[in-house]
C-alpha atoms as a PDB file:
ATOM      1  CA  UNK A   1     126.926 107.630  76.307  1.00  0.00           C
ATOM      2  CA  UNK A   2     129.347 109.911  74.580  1.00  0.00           C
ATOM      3  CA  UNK A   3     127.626 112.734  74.690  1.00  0.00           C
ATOM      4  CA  UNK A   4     128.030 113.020  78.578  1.00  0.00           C
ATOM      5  CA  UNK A   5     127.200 116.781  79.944  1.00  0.00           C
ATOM      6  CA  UNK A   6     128.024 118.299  83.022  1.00  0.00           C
ATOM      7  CA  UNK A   7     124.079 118.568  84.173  1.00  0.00           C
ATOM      8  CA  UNK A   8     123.358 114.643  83.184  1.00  0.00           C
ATOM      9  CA  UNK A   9     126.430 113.738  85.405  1.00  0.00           C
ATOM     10  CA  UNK A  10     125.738 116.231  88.197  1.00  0.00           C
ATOM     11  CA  UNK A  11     121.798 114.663  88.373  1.00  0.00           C
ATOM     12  CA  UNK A  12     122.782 111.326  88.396  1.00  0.00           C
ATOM     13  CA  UNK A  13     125.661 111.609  91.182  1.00  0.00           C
ATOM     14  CA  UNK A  14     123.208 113.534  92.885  1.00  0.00           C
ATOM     15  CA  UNK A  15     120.516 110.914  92.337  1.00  0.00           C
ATOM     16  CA  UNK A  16     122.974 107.995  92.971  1.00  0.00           C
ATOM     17  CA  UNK A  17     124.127 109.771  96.273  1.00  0.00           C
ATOM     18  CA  UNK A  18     120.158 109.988  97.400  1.00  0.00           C
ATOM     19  CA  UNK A  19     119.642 106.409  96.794  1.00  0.00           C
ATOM     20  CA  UNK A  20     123.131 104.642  97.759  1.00  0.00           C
ATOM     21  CA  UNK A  21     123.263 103.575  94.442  1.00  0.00           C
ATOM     22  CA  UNK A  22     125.992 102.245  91.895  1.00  0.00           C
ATOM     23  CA  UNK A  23     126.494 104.784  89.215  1.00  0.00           C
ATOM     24  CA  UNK A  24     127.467 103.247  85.821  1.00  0.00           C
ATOM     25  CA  UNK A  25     128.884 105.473  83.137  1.00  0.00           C
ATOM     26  CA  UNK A  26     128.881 104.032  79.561  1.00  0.00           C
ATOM     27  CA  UNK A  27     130.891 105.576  76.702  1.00  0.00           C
ATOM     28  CA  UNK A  28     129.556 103.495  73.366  1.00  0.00           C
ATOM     29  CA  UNK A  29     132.464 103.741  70.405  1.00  0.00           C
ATOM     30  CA  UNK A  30     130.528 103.668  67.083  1.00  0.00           C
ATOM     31  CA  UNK A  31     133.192 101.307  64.372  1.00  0.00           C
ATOM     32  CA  UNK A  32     131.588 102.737  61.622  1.00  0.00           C
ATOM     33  CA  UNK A  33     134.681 106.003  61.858  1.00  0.00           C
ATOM     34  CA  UNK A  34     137.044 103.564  60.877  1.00  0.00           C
ATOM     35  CA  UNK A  35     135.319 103.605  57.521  1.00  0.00           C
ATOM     36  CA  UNK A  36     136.827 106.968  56.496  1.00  0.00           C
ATOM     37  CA  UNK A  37     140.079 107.151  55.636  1.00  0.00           C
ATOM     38  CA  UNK A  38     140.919 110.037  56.912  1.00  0.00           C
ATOM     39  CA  UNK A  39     139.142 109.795  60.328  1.00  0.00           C
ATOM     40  CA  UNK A  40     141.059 107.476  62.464  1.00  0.00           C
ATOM     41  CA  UNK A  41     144.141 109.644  63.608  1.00  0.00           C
ATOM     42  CA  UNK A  42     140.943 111.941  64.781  1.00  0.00           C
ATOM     43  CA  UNK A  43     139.088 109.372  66.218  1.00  0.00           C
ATOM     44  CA  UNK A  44     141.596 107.799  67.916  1.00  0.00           C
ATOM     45  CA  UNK A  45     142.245 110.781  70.011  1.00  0.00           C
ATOM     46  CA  UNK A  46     138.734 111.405  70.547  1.00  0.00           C
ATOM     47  CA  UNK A  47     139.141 107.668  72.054  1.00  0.00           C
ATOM     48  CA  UNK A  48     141.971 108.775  74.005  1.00  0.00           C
ATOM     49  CA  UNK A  49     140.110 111.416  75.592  1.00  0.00           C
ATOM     50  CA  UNK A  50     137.032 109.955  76.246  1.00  0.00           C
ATOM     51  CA  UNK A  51     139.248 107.229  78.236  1.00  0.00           C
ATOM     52  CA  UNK A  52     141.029 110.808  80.362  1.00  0.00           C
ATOM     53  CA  UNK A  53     136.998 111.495  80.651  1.00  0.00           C
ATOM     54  CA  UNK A  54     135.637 108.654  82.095  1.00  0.00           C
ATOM     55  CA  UNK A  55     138.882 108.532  84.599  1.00  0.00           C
ATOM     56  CA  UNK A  56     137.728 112.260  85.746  1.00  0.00           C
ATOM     57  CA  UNK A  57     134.277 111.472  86.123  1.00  0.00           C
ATOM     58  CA  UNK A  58     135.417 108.617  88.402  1.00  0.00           C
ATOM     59  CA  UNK A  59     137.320 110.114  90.389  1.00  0.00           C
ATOM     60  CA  UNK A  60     134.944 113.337  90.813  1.00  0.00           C
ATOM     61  CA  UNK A  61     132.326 110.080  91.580  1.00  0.00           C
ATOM     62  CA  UNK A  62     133.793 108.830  94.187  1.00  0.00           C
ATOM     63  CA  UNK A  63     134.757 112.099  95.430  1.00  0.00           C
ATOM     64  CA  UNK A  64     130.906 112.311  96.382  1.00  0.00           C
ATOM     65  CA  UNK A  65     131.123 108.789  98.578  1.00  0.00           C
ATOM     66  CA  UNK A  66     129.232 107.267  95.348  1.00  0.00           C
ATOM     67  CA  UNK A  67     129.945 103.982  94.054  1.00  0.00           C
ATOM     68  CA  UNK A  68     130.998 104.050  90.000  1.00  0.00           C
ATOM     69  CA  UNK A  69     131.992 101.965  87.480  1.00  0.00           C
ATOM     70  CA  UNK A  70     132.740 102.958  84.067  1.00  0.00           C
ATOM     71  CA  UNK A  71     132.350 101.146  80.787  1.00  0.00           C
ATOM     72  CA  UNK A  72     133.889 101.647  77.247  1.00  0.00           C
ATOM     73  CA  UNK A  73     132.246  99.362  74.471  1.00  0.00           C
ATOM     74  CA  UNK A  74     132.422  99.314  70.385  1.00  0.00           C
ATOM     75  CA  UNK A  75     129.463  98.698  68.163  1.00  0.00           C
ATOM     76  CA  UNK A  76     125.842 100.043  67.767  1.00  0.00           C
ATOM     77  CA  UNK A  77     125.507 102.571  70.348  1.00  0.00           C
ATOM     78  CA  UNK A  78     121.515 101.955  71.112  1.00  0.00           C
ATOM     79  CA  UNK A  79     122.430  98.120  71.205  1.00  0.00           C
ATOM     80  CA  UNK A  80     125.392  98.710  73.729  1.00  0.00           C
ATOM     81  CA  UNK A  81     123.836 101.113  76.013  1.00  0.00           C
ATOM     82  CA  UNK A  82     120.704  98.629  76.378  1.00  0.00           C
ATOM     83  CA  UNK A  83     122.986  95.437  77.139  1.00  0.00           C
ATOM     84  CA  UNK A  84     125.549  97.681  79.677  1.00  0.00           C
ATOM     85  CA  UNK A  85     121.567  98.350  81.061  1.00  0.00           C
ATOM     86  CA  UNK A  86     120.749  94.474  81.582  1.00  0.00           C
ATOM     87  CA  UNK A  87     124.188  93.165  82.525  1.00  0.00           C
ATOM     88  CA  UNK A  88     124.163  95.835  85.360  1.00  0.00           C
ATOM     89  CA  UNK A  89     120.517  95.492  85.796  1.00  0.00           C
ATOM     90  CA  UNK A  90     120.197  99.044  85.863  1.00  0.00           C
ATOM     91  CA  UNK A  91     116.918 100.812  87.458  1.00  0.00           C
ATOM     92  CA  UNK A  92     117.487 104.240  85.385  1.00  0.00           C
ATOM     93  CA  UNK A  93     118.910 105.559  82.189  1.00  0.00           C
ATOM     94  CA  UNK A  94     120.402 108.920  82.274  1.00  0.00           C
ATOM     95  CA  UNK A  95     120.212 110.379  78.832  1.00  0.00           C
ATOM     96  CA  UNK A  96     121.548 113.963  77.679  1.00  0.00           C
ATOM     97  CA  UNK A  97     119.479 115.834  75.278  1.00  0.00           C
ATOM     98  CA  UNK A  98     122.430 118.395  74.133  1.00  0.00           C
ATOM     99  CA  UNK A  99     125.405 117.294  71.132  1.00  0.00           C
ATOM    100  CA  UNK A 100     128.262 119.748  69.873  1.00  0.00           C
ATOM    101  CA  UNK A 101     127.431 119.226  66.108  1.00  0.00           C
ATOM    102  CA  UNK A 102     124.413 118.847  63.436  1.00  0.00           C
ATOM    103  CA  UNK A 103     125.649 115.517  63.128  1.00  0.00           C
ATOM    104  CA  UNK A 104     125.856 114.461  66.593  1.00  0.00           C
ATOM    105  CA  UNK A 105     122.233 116.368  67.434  1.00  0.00           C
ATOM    106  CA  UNK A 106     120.778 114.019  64.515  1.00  0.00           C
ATOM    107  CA  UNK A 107     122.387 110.603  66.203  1.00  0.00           C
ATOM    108  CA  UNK A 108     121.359 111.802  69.420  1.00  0.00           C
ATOM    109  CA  UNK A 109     118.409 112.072  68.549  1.00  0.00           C
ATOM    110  CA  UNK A 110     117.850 109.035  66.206  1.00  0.00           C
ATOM    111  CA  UNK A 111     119.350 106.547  69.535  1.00  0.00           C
ATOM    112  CA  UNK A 112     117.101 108.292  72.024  1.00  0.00           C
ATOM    113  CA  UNK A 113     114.164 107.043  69.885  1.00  0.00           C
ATOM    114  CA  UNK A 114     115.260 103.590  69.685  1.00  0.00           C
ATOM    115  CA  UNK A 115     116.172 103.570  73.023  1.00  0.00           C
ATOM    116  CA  UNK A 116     112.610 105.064  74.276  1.00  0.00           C
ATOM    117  CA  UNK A 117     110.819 102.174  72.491  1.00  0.00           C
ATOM    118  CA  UNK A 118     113.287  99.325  73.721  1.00  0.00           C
ATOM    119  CA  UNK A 119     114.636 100.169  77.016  1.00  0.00           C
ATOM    120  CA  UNK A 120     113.648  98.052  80.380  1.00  0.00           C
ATOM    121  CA  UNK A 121     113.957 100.711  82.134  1.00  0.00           C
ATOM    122  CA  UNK A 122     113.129 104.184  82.964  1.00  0.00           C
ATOM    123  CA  UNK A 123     114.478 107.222  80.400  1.00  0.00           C
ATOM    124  CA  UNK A 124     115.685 110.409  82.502  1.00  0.00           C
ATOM    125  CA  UNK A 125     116.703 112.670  79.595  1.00  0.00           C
ATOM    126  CA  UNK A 126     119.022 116.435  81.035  1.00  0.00           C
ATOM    127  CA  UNK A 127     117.942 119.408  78.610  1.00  0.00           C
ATOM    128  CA  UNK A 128     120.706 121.989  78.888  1.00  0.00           C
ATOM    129  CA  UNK A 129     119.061 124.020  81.129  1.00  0.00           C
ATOM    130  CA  UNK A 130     118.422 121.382  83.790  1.00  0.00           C
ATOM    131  CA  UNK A 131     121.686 122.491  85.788  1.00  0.00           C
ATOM    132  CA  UNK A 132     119.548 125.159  87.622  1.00  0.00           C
ATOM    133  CA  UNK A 133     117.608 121.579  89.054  1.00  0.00           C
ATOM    134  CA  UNK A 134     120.047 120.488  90.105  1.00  0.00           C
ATOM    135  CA  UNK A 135     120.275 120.942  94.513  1.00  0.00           C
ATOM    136  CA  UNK A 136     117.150 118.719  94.179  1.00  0.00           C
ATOM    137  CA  UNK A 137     117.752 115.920  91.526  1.00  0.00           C
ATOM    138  CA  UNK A 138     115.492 113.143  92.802  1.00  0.00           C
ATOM    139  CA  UNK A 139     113.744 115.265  94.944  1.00  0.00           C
ATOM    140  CA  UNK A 140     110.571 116.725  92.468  1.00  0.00           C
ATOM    141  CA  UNK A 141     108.173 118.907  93.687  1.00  0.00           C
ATOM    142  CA  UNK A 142     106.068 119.927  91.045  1.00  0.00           C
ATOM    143  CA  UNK A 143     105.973 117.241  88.322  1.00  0.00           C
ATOM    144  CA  UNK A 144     104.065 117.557  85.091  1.00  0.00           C
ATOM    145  CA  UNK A 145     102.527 114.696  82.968  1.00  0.00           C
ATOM    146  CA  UNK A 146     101.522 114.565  79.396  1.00  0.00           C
ATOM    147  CA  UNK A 147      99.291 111.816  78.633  1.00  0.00           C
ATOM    148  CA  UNK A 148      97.272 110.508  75.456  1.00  0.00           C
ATOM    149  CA  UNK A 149      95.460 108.129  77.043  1.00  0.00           C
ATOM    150  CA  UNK A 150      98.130 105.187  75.580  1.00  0.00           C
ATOM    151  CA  UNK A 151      99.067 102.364  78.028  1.00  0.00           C
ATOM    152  CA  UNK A 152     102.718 103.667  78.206  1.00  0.00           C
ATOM    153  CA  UNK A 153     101.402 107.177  79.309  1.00  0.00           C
ATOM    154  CA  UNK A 154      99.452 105.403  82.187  1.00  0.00           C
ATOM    155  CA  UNK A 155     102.128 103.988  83.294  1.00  0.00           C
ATOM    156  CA  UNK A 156     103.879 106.756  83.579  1.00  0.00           C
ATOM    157  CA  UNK A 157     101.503 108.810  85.361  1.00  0.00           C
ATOM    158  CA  UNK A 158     101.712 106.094  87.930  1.00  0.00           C
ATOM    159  CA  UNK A 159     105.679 106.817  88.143  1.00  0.00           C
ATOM    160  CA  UNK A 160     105.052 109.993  88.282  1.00  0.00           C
ATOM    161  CA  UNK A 161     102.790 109.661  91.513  1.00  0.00           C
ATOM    162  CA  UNK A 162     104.981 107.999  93.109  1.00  0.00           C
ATOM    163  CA  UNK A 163     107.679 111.230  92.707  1.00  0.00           C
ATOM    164  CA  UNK A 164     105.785 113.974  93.000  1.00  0.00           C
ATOM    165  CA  UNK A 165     106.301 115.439  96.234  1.00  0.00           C
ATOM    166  CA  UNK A 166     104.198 118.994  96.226  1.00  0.00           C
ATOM    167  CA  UNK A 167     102.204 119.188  93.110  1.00  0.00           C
ATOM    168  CA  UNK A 168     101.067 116.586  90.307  1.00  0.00           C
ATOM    169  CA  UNK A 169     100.326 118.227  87.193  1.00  0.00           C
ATOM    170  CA  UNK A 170      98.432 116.246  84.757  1.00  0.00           C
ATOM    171  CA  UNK A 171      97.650 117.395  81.084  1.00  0.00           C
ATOM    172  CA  UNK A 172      95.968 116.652  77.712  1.00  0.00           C
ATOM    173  CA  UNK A 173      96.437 117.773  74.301  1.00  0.00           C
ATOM    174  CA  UNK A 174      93.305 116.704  72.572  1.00  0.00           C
ATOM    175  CA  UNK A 175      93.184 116.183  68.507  1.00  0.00           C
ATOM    176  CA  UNK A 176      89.550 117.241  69.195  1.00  0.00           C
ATOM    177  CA  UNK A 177      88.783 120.444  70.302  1.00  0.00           C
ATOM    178  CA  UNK A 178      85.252 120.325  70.922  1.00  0.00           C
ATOM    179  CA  UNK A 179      83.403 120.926  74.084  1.00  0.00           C
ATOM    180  CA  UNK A 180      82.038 117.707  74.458  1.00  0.00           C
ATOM    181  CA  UNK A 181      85.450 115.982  73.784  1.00  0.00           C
ATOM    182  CA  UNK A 182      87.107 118.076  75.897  1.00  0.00           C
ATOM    183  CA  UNK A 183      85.110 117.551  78.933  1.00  0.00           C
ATOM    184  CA  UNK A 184      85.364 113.660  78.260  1.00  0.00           C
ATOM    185  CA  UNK A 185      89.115 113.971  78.470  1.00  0.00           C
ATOM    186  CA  UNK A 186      89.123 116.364  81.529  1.00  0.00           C
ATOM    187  CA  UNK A 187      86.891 113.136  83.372  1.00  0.00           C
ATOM    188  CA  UNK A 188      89.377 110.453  81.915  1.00  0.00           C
ATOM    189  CA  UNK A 189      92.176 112.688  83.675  1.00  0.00           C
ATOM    190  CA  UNK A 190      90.526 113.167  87.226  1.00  0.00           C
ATOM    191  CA  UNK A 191      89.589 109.039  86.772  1.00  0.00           C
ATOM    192  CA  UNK A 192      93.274 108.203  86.479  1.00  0.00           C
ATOM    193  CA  UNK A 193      94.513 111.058  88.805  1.00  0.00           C
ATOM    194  CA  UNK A 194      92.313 111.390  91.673  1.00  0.00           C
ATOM    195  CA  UNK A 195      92.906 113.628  95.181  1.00  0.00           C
ATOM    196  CA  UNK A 196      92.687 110.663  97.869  1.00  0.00           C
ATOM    197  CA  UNK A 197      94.107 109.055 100.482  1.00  0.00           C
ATOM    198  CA  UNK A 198      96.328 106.790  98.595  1.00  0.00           C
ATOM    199  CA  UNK A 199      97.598 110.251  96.484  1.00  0.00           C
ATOM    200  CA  UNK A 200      98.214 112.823  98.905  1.00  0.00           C
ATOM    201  CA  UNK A 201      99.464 115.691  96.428  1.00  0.00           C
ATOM    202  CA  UNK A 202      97.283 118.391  95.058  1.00  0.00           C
ATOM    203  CA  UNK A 203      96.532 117.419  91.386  1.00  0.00           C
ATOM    204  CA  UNK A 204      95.843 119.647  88.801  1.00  0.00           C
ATOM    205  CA  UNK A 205      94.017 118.344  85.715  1.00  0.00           C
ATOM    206  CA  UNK A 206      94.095 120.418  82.030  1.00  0.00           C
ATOM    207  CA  UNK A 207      92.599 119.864  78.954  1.00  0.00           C
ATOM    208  CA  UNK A 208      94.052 122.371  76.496  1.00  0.00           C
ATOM    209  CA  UNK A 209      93.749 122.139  72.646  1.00  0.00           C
ATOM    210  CA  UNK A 210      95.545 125.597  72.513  1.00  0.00           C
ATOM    211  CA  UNK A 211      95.613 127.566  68.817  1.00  0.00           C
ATOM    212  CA  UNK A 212      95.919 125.406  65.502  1.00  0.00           C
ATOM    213  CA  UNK A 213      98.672 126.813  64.965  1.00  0.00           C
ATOM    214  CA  UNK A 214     100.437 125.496  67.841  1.00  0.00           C
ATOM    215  CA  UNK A 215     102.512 121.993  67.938  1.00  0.00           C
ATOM    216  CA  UNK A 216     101.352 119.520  70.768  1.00  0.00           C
ATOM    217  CA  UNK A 217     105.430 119.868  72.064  1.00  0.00           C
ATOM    218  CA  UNK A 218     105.359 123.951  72.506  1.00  0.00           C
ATOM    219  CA  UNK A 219     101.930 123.471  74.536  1.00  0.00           C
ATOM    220  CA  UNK A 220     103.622 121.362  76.683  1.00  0.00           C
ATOM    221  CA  UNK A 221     106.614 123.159  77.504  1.00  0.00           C
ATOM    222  CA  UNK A 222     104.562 126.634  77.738  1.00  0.00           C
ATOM    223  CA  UNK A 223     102.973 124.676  80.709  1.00  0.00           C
ATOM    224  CA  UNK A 224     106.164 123.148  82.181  1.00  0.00           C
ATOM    225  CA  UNK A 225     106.518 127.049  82.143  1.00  0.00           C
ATOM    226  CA  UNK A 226     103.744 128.085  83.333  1.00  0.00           C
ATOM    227  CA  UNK A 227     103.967 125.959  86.475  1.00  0.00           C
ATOM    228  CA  UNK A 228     107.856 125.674  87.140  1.00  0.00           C
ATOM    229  CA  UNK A 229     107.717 122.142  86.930  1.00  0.00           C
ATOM    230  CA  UNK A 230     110.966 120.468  88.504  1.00  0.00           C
ATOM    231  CA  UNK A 231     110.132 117.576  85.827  1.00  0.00           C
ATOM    232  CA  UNK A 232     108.314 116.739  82.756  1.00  0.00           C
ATOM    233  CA  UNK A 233     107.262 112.927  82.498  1.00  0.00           C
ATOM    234  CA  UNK A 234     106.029 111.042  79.658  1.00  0.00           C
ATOM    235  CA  UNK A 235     105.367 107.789  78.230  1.00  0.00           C
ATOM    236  CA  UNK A 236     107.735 106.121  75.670  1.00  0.00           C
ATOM    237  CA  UNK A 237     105.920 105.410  71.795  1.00  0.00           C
ATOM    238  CA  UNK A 238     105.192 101.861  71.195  1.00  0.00           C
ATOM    239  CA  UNK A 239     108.307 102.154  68.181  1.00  0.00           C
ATOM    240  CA  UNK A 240     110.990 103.764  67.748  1.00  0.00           C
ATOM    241  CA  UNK A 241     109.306 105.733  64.582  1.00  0.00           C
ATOM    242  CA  UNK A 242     106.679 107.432  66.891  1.00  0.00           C
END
């Protein structure tokens, strides 16, 4: 996409160099600059050095012994990413999370949603500070799962089994903080996540509610803290409006 960062490309050479995988990199030109007057000489080289971009990362690419293949396309950016997906038939989308402007952080956002709630595939998304993760991209020790209980949450967890290669971390945010409730989640967890033969990592199970003041996302990431998870996996929404 065009908001490529150093620490999404480093993961997913990395990842693509574990694997023997083809690395596709899409760059997705949005029409709708032409509309300004004033915007195409600026957009145009923008254009130009995305073009000088995707050469580099190439290059760098196949540098590594990784096969790559670059795309440029025009139109609706969610639309183009998710057909460049099915014409290459692509097992995992490698999304930044970081954009140079207000403007950019508001797209970004708004085509991650649509992309979470439409994609065939698998959504890796790079925070900024995922560079220091990267000597073992594709290699996860300590993975952490957020689940509601949804069907898309399940289904991650079961992803997320299948990476984990030290710890699984499994935890619940409940709406209802009551005793009662909150034992009923922590047996729905150890259900779906059990120690056993067919699950060989250590799995820790948490029901936490935390203060009322605190938003379901921060609770989350204090844990991701708290345990030095190598990656946080959750399930996509059912829309894009989730």
């Amino acid at each position: 996409s065009r908001w490529e960062s150093r620490a999404r490309r480093s993961n997913s050479q990395a990842m693509a160099r574990m694997y023997q995988s083809t690395l596709v990199v899409v760059h997705v030109i949005d029409p709708m600059a032409y509309a300004f007057p004033d915007g195409v000489p600026l957009f145009l080289t923008a254009n130009q050095a995305a073009v000088a971009e995707l050469r580099k990362i190439e290059e760098q690419t196949m540098a590594l012994g990784v096969q790559v293949h670059s795309v440029m396309e025009s139109g609706s950016v969610c639309d183009r990413i998710l057909q460049t997906i099915k014409d290459h038939n692509a097992d995992l989308l490698v999304l930044g999370t970081r954009a140079k402007t207000d403007a950019g952080r508001v797209a970004l956002g708004t085509v991650a949603r649509q992309l979470l709630s439409r994609s065939r595939c698998p959504i890796l998304t790079i925070s900024p500070d995922a560079a220091k993760s990267l000597p073992w991209a594709g290699c996860w020790g300590r993975v952490l799962v957020a689940t509601d209980f949804s069907p898309a949450s399940v289904r991650a967890l079961q992803c997320a089994h299948q990476v984990a290669l030290r710890q699984l971390v499994l935890l619940h945010v409940p709406q209802d903080n009551r005793p009662q409730a909150a034992a009923h989640s922590l047996e729905r967890l150890r259900f779906l996540a059990p120690f056993n033969e067919s699950h060989t990592v250590p799995v820790e199970h948490i029901v936490d509610a935390g203060n009322p003041a605190d938003l379901p996302a921060d609770l989350i990431d204090r844990y991701v803290r708290k345990y030095a998870a190598d990656l946080l996996v959750l399930g996509s929404p059912e829309s894009s409006l989730s």
